[in-house]
C-alpha atoms as a PDB file:
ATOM      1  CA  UNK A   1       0.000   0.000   0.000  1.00  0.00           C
ATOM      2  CA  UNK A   2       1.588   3.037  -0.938  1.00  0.00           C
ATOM      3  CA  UNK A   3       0.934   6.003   1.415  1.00  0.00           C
ATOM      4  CA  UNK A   4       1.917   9.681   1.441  1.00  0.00           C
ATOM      5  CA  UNK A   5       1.273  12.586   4.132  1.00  0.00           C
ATOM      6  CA  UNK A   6       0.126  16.046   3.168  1.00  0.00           C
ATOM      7  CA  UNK A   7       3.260  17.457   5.279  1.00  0.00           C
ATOM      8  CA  UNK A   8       6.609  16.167   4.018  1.00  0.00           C
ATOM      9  CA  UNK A   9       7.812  17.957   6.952  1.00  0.00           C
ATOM     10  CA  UNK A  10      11.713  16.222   8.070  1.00  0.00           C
ATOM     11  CA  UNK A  11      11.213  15.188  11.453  1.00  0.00           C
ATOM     12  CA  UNK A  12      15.403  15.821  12.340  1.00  0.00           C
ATOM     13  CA  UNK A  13      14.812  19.481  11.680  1.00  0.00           C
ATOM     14  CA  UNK A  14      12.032  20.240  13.564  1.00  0.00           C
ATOM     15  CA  UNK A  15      12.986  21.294  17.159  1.00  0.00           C
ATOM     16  CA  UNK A  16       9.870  21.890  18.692  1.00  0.00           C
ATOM     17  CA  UNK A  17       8.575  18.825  18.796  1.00  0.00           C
ATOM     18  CA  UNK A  18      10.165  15.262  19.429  1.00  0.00           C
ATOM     19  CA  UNK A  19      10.192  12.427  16.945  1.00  0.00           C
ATOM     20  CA  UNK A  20       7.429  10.858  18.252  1.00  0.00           C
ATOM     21  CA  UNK A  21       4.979  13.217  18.206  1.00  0.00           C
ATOM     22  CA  UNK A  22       5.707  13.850  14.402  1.00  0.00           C
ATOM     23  CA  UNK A  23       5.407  10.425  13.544  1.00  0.00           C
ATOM     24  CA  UNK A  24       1.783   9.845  15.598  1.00  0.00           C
ATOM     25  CA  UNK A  25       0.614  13.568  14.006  1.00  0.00           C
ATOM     26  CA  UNK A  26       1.222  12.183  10.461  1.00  0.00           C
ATOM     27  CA  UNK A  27      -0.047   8.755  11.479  1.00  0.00           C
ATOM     28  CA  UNK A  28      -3.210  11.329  12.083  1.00  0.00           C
ATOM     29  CA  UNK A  29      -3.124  12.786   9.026  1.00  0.00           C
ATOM     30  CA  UNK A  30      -3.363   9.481   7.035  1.00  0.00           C
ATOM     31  CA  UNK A  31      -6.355   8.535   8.982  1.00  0.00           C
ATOM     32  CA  UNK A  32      -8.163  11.794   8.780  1.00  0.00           C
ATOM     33  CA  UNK A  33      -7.366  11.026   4.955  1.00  0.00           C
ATOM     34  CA  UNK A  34      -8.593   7.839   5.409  1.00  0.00           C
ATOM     35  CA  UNK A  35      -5.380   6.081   3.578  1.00  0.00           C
ATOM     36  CA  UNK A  36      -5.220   4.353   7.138  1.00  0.00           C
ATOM     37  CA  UNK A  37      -8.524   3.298   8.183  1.00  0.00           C
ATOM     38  CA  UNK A  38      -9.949   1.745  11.764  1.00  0.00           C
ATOM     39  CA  UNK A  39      -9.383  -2.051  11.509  1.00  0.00           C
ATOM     40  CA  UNK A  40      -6.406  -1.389   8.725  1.00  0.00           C
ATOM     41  CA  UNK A  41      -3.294  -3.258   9.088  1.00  0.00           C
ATOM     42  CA  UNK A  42      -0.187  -1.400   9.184  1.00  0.00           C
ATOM     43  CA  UNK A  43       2.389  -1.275   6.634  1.00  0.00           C
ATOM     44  CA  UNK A  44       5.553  -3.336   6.895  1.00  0.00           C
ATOM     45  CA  UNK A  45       7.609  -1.027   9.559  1.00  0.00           C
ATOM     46  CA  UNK A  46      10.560  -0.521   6.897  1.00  0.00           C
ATOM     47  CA  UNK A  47       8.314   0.422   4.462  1.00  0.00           C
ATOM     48  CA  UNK A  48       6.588   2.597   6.688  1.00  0.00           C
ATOM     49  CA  UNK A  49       9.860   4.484   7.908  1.00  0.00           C
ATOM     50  CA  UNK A  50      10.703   5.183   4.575  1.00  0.00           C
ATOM     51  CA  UNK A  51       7.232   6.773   3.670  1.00  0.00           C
ATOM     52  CA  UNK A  52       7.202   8.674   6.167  1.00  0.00           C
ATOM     53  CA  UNK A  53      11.268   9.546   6.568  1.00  0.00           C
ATOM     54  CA  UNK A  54      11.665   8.789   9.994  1.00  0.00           C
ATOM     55  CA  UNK A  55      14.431   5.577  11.178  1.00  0.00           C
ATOM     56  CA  UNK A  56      12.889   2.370  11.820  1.00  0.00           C
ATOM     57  CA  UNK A  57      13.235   2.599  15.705  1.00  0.00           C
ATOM     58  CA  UNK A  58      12.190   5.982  15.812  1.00  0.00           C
ATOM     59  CA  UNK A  59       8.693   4.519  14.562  1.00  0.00           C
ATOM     60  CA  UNK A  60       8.852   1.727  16.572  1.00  0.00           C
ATOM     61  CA  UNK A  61       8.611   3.659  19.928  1.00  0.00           C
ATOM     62  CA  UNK A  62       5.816   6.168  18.193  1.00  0.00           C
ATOM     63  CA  UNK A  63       3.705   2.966  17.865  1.00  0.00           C
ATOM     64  CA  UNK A  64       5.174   1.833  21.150  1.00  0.00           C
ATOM     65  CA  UNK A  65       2.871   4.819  22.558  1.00  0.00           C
ATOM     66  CA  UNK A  66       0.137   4.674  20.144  1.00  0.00           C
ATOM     67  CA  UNK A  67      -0.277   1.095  21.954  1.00  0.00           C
ATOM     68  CA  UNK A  68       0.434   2.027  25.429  1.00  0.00           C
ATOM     69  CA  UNK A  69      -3.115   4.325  24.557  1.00  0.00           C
ATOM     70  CA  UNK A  70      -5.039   1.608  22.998  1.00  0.00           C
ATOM     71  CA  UNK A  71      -4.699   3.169  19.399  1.00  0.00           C
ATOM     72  CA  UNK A  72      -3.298   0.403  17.742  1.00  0.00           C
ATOM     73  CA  UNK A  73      -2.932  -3.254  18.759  1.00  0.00           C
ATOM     74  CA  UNK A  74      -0.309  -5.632  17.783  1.00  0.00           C
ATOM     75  CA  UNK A  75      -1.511  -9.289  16.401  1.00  0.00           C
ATOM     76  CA  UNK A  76       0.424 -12.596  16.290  1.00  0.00           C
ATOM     77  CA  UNK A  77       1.489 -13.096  12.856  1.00  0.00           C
ATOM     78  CA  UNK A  78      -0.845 -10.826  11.706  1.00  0.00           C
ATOM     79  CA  UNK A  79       1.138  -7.209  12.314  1.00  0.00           C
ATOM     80  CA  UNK A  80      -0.024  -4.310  13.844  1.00  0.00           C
ATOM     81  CA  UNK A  81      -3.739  -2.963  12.979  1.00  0.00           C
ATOM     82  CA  UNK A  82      -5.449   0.376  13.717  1.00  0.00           C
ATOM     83  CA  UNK A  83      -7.864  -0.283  16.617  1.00  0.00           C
ATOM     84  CA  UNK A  84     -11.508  -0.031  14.999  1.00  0.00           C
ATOM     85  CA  UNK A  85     -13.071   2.537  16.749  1.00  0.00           C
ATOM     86  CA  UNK A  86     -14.413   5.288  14.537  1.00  0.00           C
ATOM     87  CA  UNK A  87     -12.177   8.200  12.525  1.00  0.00           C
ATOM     88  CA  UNK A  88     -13.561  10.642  14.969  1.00  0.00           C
ATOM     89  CA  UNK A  89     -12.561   9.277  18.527  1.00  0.00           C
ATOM     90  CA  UNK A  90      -9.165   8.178  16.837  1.00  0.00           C
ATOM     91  CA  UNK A  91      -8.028  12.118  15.729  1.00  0.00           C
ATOM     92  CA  UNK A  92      -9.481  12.976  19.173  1.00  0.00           C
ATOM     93  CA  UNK A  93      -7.129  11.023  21.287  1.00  0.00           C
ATOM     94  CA  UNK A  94      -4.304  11.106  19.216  1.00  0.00           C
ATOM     95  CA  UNK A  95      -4.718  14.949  19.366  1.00  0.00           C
ATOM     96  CA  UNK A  96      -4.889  14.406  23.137  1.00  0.00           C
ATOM     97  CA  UNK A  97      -2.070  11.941  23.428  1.00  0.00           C
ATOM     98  CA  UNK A  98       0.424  15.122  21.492  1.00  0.00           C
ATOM     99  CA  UNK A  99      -1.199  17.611  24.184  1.00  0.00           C
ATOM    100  CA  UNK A 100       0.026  15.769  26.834  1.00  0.00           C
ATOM    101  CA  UNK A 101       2.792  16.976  29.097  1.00  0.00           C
ATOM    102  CA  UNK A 102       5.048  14.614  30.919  1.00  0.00           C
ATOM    103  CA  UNK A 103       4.089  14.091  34.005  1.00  0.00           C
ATOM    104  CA  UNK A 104       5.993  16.184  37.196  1.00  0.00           C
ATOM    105  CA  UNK A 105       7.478  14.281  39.765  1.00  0.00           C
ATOM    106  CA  UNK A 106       4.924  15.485  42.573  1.00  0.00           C
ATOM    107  CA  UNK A 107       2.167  14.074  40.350  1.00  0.00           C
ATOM    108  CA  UNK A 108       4.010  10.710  39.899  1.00  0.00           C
ATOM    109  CA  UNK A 109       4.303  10.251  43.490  1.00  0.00           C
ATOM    110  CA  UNK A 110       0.836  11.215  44.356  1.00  0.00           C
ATOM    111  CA  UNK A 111      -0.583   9.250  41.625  1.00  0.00           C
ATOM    112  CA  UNK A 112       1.617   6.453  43.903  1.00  0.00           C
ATOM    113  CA  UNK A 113       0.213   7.170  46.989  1.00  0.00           C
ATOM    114  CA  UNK A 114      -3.734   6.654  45.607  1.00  0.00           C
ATOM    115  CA  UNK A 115      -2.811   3.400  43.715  1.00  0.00           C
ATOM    116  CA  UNK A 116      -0.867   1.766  46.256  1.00  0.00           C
ATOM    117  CA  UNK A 117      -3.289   2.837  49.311  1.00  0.00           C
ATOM    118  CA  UNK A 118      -6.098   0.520  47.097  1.00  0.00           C
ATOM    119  CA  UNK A 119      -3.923  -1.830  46.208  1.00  0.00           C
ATOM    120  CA  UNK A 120      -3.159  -2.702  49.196  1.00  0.00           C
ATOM    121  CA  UNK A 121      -7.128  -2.638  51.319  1.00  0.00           C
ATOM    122  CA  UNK A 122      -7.745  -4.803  48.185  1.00  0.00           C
ATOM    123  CA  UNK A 123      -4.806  -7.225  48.574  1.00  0.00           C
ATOM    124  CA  UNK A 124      -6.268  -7.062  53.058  1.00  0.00           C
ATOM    125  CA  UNK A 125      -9.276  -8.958  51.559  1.00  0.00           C
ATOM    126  CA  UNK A 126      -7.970 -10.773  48.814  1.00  0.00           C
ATOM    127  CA  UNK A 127      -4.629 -11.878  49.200  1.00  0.00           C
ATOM    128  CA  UNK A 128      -4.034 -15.637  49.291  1.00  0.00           C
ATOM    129  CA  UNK A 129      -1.616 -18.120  50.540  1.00  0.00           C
ATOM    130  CA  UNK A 130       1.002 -17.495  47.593  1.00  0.00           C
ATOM    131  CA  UNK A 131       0.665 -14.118  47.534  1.00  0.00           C
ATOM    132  CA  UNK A 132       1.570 -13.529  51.556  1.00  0.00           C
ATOM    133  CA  UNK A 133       4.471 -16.336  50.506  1.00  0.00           C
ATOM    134  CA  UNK A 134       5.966 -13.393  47.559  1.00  0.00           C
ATOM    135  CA  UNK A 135       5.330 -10.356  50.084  1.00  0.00           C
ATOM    136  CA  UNK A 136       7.452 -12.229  52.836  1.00  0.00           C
ATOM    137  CA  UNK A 137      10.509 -13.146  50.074  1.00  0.00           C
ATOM    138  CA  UNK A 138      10.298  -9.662  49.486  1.00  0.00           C
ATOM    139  CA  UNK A 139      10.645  -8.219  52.802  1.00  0.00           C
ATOM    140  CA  UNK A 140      13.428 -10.707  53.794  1.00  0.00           C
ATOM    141  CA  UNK A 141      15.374 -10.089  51.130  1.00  0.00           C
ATOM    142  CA  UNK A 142      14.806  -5.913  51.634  1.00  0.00           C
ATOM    143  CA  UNK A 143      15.488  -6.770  55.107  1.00  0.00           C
ATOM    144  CA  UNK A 144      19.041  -8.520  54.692  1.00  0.00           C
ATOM    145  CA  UNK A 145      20.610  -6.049  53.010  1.00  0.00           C
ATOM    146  CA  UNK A 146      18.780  -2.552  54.988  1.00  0.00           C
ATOM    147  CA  UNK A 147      20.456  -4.174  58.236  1.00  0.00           C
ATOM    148  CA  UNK A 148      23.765  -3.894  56.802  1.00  0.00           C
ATOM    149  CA  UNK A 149      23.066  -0.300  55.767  1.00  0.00           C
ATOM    150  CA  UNK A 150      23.233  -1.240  51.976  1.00  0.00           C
ATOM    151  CA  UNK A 151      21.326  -0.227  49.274  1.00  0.00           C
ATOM    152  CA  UNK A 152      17.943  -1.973  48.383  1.00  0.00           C
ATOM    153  CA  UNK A 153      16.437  -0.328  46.391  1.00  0.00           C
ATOM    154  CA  UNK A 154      14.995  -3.339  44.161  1.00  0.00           C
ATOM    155  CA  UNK A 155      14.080  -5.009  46.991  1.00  0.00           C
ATOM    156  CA  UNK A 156      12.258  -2.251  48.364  1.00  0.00           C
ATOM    157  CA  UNK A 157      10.622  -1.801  44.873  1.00  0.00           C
ATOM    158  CA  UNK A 158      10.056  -5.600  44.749  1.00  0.00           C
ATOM    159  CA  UNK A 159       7.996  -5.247  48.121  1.00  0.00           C
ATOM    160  CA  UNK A 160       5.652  -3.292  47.335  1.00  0.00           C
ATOM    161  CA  UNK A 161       5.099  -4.215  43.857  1.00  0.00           C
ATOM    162  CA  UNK A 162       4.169  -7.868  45.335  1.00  0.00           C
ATOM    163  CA  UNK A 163       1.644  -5.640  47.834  1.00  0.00           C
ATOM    164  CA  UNK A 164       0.353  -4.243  44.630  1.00  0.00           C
ATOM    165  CA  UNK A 165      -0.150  -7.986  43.214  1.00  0.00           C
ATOM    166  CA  UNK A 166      -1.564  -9.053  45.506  1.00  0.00           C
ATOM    167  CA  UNK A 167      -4.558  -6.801  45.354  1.00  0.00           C
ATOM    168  CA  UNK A 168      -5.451  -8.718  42.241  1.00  0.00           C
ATOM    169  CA  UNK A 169      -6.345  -5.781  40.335  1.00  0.00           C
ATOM    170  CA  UNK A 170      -4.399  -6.226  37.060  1.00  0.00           C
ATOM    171  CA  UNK A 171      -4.535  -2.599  35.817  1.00  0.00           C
ATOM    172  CA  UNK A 172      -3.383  -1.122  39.211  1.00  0.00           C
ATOM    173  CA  UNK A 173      -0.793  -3.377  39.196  1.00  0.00           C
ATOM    174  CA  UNK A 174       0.369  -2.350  35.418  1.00  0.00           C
ATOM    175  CA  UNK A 175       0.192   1.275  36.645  1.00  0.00           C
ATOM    176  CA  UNK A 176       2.032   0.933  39.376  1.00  0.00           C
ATOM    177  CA  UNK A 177       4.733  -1.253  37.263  1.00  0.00           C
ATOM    178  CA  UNK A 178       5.188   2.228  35.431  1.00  0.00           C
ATOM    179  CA  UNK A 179       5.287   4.269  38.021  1.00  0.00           C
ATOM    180  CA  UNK A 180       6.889   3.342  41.160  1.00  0.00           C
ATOM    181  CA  UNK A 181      10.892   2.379  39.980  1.00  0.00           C
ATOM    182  CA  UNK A 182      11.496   6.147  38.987  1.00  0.00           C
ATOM    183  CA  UNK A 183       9.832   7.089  42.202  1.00  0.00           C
ATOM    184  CA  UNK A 184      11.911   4.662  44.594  1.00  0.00           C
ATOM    185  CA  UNK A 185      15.332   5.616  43.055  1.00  0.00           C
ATOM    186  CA  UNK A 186      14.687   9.264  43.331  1.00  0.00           C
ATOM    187  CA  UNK A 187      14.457   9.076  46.902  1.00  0.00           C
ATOM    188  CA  UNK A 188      17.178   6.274  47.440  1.00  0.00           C
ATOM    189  CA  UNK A 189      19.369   8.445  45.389  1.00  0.00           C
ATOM    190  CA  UNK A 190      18.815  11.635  47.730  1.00  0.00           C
ATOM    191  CA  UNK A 191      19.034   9.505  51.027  1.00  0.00           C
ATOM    192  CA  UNK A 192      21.858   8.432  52.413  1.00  0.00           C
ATOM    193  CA  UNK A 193      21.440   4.900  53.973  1.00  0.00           C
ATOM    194  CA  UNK A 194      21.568   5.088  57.476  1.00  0.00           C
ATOM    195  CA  UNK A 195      20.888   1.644  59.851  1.00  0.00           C
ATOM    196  CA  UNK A 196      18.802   2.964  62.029  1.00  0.00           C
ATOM    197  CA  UNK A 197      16.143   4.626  59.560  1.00  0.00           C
ATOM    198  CA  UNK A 198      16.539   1.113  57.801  1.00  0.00           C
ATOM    199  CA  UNK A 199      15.659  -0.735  60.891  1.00  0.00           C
ATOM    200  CA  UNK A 200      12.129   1.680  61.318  1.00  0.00           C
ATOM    201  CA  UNK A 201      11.421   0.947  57.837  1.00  0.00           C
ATOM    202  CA  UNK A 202      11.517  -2.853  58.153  1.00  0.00           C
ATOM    203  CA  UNK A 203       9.528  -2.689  61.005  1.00  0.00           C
ATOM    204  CA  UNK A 204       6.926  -0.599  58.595  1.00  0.00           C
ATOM    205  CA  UNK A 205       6.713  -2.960  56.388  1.00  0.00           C
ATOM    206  CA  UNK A 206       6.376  -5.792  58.607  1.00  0.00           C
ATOM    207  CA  UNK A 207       3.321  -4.080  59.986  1.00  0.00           C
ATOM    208  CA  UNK A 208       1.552  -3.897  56.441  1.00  0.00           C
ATOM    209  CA  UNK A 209       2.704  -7.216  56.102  1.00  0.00           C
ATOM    210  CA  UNK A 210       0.745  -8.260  59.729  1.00  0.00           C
ATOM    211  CA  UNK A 211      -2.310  -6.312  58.770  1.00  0.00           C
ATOM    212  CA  UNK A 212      -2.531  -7.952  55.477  1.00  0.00           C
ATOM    213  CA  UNK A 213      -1.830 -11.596  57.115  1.00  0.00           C
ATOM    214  CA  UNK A 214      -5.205 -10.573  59.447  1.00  0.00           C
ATOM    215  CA  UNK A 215      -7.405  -9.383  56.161  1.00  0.00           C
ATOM    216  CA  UNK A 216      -7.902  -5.969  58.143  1.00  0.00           C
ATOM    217  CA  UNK A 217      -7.915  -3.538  55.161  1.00  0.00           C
ATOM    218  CA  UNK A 218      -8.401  -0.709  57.612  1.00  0.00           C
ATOM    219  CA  UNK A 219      -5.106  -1.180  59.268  1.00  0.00           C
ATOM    220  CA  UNK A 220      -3.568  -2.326  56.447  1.00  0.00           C
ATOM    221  CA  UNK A 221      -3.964   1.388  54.885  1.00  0.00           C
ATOM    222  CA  UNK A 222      -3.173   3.053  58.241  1.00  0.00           C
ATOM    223  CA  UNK A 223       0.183   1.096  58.493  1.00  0.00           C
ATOM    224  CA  UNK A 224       1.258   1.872  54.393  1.00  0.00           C
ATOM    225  CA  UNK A 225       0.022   5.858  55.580  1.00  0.00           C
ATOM    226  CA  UNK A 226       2.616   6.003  58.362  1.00  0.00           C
ATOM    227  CA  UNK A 227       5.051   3.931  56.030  1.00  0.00           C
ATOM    228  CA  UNK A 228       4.556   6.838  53.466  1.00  0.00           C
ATOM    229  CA  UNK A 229       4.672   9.915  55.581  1.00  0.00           C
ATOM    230  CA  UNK A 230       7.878  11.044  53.783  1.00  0.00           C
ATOM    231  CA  UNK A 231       5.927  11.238  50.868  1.00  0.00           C
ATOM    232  CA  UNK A 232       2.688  12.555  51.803  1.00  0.00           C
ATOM    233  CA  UNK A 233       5.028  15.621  53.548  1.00  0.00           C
ATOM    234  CA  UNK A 234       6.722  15.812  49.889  1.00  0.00           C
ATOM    235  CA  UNK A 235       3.510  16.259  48.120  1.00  0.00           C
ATOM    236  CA  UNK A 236       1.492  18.220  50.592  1.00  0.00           C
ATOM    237  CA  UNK A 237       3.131  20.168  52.881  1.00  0.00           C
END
């Protein structure tokens, strides 16, 4: 299928805008034309590249985020297709997706603190047996290297992404895949690691862990709340 854009604009030479959102506006443009339609399979990625003058990996992270948003969908064997949902809603959120900012730090973290405060009343009522089996790997293996004043910062991570599992809410858990490593090494990478502070924490999480092990949600939330005092001070003091 041969394909070409209204705007032959070269995407190395404009500096107001990055890559990506060139590549998704003239994705727009060929479905406002309707060369691409909803439901149409995408071109071969080298032949798109060329047609629209942009590398080969530069297009692969534009659909990369075209994905992430639902806008396309990737198919075994069959390529990558145009989700079929109407010309109309598609130029809408792509035109939304290039308005969007990237997100502050302050908003990351509070985004945190509302996903992991449900994820973890919902994994008080619905963890099981396996899942209070991850959560305690976790917090032994934070716990063995905090008491020697070392860094943990994938443990820590590890922690409370098994808290988030264990909630059994797939999408908060996908979020919270996203957001929470930048978060974490932030503030390991402004702390210094001091035994005594690591000691406090492990007792923190142990009493998440104990409030989960009872299925009392309300205590549960209470214990990640004093756990996360740092960052509720960082957000709204």
């Amino acid at each position: 299928m041969s394909i070409k854009t209204e705007k032959e604009s070269d995407v190395s030479s404009n500096s107001k805008k990055g890559s990506e959102e060139i590549i998704i506006s003239k994705i727009r443009e060929l479905i406002v034309s309707k060369q691409l339609e909803p439901g149409d399979k995408l071109p071969a990625e080298r032949v798109l590249a060329e047609q629209l003058g942009v590398s080969r990996n530069q297009l692969r992270q534009a659909i990369q985020r075209l994905e992430f948003y639902g806008l396309v969908k990737k198919y075994p064997q069959s390529g990558t297709r145009v989700s079929n949902i109407g010309v109309t809603a598609l130029n809408g959120m792509m035109t939304d997706i290039l308005q969007l900012q990237e997100p502050d730090f302050k908003s990351l973290v509070e985004t945190r603190l509302i996903l992991e405060t449900h994820a973890v009343r919902l994994a008080a009522t619905r963890r099981s047996d396996e899942h209070l089996k991850q959560i305690l790997a976790a917090h032994e293996a934070y716990s063995e290297k905090a008491v020697n004043g070392l860094s943990a910062v994938e443990e820590d991570l590890m922690f409370h992404l098994k808290l988030s599992e264990a909630s059994g809410n797939s999408v908060i858990n996908s979020l919270m895949l996203v957001i929470t490593p930048e978060i974490i090494t932030h503030f390991v990478a402004n702390k210094v690691c001091n035994k005594d502070e690591n000691y406090l924490l492990i007792r923190e999480h142990q009493a998440i862990i104990d409030a989960i092990v009872d299925k009392d949600p309300d205590r549960a939330v209470a214990k990640l709340e004093e756990h996360f005092k740092d960052l509720y001070k960082y957000c709204y003091d």
